[in-house]
N, C-alpha and C. Protein backbone atom coordinates (compact mmCIF):
# COMPACT_ATOMS: atom_id res chain seq x y z
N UNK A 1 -26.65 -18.79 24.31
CA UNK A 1 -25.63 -18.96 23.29
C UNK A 1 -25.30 -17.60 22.68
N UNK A 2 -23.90 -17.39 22.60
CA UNK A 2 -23.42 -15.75 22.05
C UNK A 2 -23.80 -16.16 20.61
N UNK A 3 -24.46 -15.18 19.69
CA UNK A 3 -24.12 -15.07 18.65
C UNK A 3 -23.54 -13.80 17.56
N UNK A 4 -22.28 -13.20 18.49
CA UNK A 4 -21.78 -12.34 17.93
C UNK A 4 -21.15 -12.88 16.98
N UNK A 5 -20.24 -11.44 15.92
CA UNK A 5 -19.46 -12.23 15.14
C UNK A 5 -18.30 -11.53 14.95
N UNK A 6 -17.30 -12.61 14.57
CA UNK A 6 -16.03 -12.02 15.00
C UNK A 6 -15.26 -10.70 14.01
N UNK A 7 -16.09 -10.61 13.38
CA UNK A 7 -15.77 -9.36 12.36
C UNK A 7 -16.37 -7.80 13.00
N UNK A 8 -16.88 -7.45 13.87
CA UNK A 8 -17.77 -6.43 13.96
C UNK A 8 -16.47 -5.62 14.22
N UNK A 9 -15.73 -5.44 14.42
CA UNK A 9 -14.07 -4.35 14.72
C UNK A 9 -13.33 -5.05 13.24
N UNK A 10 -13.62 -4.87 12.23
CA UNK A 10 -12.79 -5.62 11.35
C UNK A 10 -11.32 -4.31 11.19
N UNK A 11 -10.11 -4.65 10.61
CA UNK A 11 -9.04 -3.99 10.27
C UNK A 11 -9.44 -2.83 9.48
N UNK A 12 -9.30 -1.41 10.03
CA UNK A 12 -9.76 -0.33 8.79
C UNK A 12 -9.18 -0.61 7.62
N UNK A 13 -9.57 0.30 7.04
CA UNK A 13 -9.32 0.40 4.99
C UNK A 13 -7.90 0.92 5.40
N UNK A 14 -7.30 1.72 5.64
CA UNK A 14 -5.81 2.34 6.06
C UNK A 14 -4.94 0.95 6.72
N UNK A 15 -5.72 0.54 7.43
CA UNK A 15 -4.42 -0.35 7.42
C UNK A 15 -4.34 -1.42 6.81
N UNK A 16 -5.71 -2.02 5.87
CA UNK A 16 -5.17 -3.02 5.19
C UNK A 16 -4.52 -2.17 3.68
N UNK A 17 -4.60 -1.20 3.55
CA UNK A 17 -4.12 -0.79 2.17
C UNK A 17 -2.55 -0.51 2.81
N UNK A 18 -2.26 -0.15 4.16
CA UNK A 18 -0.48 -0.08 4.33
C UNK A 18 -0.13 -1.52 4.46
N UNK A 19 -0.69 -2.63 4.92
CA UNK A 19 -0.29 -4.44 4.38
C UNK A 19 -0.02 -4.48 2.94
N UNK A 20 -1.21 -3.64 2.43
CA UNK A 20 -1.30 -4.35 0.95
C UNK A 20 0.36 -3.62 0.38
N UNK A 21 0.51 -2.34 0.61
CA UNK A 21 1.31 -1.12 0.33
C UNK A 21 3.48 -2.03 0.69
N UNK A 22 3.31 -2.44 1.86
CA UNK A 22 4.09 -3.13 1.92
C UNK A 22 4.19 -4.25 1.58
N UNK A 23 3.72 -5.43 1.23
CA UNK A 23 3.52 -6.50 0.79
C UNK A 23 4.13 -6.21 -0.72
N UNK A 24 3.55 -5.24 -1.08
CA UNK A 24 3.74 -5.08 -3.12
C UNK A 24 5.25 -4.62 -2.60
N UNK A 25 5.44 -3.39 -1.89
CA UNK A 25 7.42 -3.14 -1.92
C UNK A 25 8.67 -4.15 -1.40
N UNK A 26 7.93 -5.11 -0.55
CA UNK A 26 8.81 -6.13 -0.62
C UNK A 26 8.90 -6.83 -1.96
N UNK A 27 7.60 -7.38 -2.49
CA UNK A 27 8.14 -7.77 -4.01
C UNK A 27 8.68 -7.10 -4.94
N UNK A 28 8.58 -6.04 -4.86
CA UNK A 28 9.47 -4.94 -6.26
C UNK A 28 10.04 -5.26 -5.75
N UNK A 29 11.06 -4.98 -4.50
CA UNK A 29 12.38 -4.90 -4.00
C UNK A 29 13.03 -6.51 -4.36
N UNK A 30 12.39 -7.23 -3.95
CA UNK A 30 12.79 -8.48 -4.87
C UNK A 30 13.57 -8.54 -6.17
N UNK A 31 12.74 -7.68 -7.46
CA UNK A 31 13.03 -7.48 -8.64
C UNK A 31 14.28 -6.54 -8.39
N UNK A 32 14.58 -6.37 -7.83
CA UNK A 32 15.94 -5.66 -7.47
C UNK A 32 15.13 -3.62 -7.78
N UNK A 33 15.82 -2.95 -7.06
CA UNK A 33 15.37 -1.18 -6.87
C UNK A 33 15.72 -0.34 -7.49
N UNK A 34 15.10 0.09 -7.89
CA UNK A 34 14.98 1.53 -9.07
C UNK A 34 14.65 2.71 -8.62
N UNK A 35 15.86 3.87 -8.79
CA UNK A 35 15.92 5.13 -7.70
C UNK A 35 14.44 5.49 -7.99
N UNK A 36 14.22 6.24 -6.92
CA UNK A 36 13.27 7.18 -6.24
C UNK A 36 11.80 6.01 -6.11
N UNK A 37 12.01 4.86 -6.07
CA UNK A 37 11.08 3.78 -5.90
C UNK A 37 10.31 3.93 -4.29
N UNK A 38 11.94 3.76 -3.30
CA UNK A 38 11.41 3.37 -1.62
C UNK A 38 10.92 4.98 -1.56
N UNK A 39 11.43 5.95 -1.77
CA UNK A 39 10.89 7.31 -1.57
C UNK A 39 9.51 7.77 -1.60
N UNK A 40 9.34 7.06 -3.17
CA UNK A 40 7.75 6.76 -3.32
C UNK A 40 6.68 6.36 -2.21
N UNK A 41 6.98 4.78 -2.20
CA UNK A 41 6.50 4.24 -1.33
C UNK A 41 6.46 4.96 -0.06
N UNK A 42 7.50 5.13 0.74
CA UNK A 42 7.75 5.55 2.21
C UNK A 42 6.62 7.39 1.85
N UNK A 43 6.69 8.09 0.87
CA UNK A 43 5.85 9.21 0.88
C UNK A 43 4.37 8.89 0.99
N UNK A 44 3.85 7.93 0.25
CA UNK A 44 2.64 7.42 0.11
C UNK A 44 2.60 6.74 1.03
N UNK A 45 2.81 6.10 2.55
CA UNK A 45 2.45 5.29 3.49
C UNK A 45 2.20 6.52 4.28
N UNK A 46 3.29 7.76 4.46
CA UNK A 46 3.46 8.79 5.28
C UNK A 46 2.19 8.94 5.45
N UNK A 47 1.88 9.27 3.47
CA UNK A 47 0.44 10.30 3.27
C UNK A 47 -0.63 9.89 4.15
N UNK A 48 -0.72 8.60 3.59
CA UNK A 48 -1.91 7.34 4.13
C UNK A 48 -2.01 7.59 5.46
N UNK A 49 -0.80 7.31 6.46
CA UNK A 49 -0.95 7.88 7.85
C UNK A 49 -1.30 8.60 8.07
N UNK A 50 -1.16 10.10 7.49
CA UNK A 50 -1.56 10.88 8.29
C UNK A 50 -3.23 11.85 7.26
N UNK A 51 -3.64 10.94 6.82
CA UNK A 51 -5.09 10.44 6.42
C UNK A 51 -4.94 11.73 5.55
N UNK A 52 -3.56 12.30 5.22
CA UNK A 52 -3.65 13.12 3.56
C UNK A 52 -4.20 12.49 2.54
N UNK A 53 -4.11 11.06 1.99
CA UNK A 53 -4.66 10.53 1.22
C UNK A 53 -5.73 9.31 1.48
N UNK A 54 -6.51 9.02 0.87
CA UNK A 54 -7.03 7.61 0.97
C UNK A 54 -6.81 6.31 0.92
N UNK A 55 -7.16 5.16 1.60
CA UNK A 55 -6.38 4.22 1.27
C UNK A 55 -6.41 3.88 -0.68
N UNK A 56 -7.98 4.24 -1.14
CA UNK A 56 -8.12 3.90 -2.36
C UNK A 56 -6.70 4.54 -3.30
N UNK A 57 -6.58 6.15 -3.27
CA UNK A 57 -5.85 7.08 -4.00
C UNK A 57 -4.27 6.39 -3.51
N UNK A 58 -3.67 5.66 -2.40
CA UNK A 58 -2.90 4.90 -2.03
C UNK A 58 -2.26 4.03 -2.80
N UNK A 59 -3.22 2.47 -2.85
CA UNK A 59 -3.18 1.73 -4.02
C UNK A 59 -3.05 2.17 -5.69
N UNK A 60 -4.06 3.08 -6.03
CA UNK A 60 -3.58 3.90 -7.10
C UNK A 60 -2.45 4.34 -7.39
N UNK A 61 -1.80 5.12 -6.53
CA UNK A 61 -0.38 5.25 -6.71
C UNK A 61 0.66 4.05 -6.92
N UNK A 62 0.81 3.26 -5.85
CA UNK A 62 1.37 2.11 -5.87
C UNK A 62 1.16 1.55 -7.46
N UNK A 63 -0.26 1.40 -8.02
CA UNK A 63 -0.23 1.23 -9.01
C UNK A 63 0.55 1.25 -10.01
N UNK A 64 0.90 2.78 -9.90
CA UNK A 64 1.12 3.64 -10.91
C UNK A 64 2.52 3.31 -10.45
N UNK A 65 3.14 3.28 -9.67
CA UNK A 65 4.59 2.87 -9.87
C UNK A 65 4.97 1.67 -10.50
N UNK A 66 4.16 0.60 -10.33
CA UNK A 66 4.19 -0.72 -10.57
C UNK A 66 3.79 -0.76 -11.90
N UNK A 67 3.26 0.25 -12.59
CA UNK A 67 2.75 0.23 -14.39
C UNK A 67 4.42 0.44 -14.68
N UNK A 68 4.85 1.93 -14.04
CA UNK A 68 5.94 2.84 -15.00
C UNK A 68 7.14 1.76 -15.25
N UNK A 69 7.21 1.12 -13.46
CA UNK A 69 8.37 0.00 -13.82
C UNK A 69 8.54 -1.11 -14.51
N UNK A 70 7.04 -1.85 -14.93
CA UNK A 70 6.99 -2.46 -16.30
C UNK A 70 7.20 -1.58 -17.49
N UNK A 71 6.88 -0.36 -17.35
CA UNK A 71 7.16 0.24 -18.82
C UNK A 71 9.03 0.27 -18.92
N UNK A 72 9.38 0.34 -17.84
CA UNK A 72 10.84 0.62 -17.46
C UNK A 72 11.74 -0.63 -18.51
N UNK A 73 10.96 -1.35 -18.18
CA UNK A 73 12.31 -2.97 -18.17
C UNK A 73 11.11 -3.38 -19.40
């Protein structure tokens, strides 16, 4: 009987933080777009790719856009 388990290759931290990363800009974009928003985003996925940043420092950002634009409205 196998008893591997199906997690041992699980999804790295980079790519579930670019799901998580897109998932949140489809919903802003929902709330309708506020200049230099997708710029944001699309800079911070770049970063993430090309492992300039972390996925953690990633989400942080995202964060931080998602605070300013409640402070916005």
């Amino acid at each position: 009987m196998r008893t591997e388990t199906f997690n041992q290759n699980p999804m790295s931290d980079s790519a579930r933080a670019m799901m998580e990363i897109q998932a949140i800009e489809q919903q802003m974009q929902q709330g309708g777009n506020v200049d230099g928003e997708k710029d944001q985003f699309n800079q911070i996925i770049k970063d993430l790719s090309l492992n300039n940043i972390t996925p953690e420092k990633a989400l942080t950002e995202i964060q931080n856009i998602m605070s300013h634009r409640q402070d916005y409205h």
